[in-house]
Protein backbone atom coordinates (compact mmCIF):
# COMPACT_ATOMS: atom_id res chain seq x y z
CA UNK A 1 -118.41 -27.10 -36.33
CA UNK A 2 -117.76 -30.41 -38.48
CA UNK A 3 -115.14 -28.30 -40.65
CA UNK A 4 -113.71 -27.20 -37.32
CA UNK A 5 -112.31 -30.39 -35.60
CA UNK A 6 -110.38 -31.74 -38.41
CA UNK A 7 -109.01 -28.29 -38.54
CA UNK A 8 -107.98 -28.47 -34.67
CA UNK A 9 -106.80 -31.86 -35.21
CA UNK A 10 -104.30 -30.84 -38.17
CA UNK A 11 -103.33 -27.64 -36.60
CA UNK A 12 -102.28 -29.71 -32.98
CA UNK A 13 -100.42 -32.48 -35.54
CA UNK A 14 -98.60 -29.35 -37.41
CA UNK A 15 -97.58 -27.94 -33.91
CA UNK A 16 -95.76 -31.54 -32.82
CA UNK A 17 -94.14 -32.03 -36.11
CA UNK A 18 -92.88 -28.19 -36.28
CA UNK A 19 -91.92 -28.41 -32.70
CA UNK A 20 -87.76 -27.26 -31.17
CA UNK A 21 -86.34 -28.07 -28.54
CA UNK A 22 -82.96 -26.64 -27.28
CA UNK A 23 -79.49 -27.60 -25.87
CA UNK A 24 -76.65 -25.52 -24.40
CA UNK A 25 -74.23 -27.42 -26.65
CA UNK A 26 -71.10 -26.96 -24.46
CA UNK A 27 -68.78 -29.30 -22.22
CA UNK A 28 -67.12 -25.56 -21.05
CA UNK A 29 -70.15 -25.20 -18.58
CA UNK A 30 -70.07 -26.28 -14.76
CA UNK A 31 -72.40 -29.57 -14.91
CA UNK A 32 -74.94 -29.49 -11.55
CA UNK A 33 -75.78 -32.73 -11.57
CA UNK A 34 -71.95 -34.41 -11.17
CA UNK A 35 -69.81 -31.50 -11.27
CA UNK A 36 -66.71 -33.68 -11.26
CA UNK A 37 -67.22 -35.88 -14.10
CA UNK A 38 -64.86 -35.68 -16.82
CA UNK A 39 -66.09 -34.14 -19.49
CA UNK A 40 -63.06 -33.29 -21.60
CA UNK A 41 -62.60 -34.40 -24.88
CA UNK A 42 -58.45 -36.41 -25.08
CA UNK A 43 -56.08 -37.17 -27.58
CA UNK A 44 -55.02 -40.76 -28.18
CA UNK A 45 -52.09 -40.07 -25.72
CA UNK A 46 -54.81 -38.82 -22.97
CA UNK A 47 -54.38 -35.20 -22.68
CA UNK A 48 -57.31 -32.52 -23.66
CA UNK A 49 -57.65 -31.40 -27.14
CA UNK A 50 -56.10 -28.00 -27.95
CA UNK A 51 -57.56 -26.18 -31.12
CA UNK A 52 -55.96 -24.29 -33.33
CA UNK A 53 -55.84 -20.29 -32.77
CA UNK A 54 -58.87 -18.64 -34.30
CA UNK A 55 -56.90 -16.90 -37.03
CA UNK A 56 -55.99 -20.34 -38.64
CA UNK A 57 -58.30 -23.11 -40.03
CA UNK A 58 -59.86 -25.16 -37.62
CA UNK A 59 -57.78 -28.26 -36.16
CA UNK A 60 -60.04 -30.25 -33.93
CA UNK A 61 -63.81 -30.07 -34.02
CA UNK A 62 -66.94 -31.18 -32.47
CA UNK A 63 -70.29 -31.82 -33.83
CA UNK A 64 -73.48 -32.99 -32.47
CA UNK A 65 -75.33 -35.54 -32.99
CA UNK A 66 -79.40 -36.26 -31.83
CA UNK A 67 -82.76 -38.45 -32.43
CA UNK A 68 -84.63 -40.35 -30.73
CA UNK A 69 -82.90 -42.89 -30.08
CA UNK A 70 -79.30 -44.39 -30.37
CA UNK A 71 -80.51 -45.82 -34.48
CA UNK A 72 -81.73 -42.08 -35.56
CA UNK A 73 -79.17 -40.36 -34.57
CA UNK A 74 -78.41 -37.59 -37.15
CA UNK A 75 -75.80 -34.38 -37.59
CA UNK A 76 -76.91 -31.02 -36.32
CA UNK A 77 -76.91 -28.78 -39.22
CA UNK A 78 -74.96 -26.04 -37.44
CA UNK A 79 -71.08 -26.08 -38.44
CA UNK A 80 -68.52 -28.21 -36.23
CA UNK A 81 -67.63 -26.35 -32.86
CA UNK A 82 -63.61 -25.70 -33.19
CA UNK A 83 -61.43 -26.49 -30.02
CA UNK A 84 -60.35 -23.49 -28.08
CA UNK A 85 -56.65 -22.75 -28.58
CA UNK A 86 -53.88 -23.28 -26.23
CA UNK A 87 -54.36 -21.99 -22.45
CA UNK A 88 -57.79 -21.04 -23.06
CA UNK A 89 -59.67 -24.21 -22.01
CA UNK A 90 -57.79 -27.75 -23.25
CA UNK A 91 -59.93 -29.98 -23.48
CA UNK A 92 -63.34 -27.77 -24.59
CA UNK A 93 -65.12 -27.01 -27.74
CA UNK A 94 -66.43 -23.27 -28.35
CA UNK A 95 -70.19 -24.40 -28.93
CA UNK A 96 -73.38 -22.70 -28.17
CA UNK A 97 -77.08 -23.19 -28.05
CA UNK A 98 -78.66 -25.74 -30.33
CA UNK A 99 -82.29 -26.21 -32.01
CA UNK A 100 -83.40 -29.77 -32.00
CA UNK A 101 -85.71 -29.43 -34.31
CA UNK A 102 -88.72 -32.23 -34.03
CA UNK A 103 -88.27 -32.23 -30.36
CA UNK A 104 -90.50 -30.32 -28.21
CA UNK A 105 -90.44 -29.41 -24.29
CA UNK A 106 -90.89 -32.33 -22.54
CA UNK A 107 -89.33 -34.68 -24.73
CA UNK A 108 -86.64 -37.15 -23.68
CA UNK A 109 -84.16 -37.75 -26.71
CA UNK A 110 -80.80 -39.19 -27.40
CA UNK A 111 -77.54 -37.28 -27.66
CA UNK A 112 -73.98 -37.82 -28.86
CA UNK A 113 -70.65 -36.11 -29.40
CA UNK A 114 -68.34 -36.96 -32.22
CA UNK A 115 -65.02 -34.98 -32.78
CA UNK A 116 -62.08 -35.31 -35.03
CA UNK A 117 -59.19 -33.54 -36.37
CA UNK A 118 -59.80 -31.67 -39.44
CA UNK A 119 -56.21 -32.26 -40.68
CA UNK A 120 -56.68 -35.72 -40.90
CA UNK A 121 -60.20 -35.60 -43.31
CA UNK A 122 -62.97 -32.88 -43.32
CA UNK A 123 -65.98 -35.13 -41.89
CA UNK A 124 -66.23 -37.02 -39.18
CA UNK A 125 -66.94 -40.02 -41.65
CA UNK A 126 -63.45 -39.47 -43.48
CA UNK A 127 -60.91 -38.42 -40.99
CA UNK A 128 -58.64 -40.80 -39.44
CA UNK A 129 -58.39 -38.81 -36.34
CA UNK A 130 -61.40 -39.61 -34.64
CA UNK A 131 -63.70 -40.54 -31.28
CA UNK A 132 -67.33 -40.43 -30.33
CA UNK A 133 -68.85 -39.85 -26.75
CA UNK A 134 -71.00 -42.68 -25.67
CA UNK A 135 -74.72 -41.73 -26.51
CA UNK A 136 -76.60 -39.95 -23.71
CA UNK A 137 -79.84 -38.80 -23.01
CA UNK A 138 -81.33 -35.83 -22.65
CA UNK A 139 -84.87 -33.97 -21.71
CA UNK A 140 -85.40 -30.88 -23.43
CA UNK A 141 -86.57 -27.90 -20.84
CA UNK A 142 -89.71 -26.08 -20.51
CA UNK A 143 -89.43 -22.84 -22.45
CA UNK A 144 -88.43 -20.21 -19.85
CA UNK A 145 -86.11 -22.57 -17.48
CA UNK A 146 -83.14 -21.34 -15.67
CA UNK A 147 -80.32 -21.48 -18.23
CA UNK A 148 -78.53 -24.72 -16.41
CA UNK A 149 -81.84 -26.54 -17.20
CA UNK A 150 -80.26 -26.55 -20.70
CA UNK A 151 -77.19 -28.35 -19.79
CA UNK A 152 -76.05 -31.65 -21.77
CA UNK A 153 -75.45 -33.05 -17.72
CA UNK A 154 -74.93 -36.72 -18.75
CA UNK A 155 -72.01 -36.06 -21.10
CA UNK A 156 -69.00 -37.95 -20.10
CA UNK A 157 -65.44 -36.66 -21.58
CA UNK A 158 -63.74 -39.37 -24.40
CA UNK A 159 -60.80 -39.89 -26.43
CA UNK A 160 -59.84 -39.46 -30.16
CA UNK A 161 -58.87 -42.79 -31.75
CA UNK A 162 -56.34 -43.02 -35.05
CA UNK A 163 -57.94 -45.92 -37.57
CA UNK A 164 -55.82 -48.21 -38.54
CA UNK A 165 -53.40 -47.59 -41.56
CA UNK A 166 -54.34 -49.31 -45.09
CA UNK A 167 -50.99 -50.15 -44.83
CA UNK A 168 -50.13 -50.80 -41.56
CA UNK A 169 -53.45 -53.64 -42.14
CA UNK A 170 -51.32 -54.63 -45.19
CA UNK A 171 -48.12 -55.54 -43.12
CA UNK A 172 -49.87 -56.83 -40.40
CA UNK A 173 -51.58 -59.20 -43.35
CA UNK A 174 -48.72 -59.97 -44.88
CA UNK A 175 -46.94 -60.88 -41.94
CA UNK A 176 -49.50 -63.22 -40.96
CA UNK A 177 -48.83 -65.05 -44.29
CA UNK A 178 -45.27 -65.22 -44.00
CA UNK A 179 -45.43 -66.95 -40.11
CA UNK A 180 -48.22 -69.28 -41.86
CA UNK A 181 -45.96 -70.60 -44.48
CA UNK A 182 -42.33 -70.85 -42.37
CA UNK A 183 -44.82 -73.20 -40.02
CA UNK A 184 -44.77 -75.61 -43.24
């Protein structure tokens, strides 16, 4: 019996740590909670992202970021989700269901969307392309819940933003210089 509770113990501790969670990693899905929030993904002009046809590399792509709060937020290890092309649904990403792994049912976590176009670098961190939802929460379901329970229903729609230029910072520097010194 002594040998028995510190094998319960470890065996409950092993079953938190090893413990998944899903999401329905999609912005194509009818949300039930707000049905007309925006949830489109924009260019820097404001239309929706189109992705490239499926033939061809990737263009525009959306990966997903969770933890448990807004400071652990790390990458899914699933590839980016591409854009659809053209007519097909501006705006949306092609995803799918996601394993949170570390996260069991029950557990509220924090979510967040971060796209980019693939042309301009080929991680988020490199690309000058670029724009990140804000961060979101989200409960992971019971196992067995109706399939909407899986929803990411406080996603909001963003834009893409272009960084700044090293040398469009340069002229705007040197600029700067050159009205300092005519003022003397």
């Amino acid at each position: 019996m002594k040998k028995l509770i510190p094998f319960l113990v470890l065996l409950a501790g092993a079953t938190v740590a090893m413990a998944q969670g899903t999401v329905n990693f999609a912005n194509s899905v009818a949300f039930t909670v707000d049905p007309a929030r925006d949830r489109l993904v924009r260019d820097v002009g404001g239309a929706p992202l189109v992705g490239s046809d499926l033939a061809q590399p990737a263009t525009f792509v959306a990966q997903l970021y969770y933890g448990a709060d807004a400071g652990s937020l790390a990458a899914h290890t699933a590839a980016p989700a591409r854009f659809r092309p053209g007519t097909t649904g501006p705006g949306i990403w092609l995803g799918g269901n996601r394993t949170l792994t570390g996260f069991a049912p029950g557990q509220t976590l924090t979510l967040q969307i971060r796209a980019w176009d693939m042309r301009t670098g080929a991680t988020y961190d490199v690309a000058s392309l670029r724009g990140t939802s804000t961060t979101f929460t989200y409960q992971v379901p019971a196992v067995g819940s109706p399939p909407a329970s899986y929803f990411m229903e406080n996603f909001s729609g963003f834009s893409l933003i272009p960084e700044p230029s090293v040398i469009g910072l340069g002229l705007i520097g040197v600029g700067a210089l050159f009205m300092l010194r005519r003022r003397k």
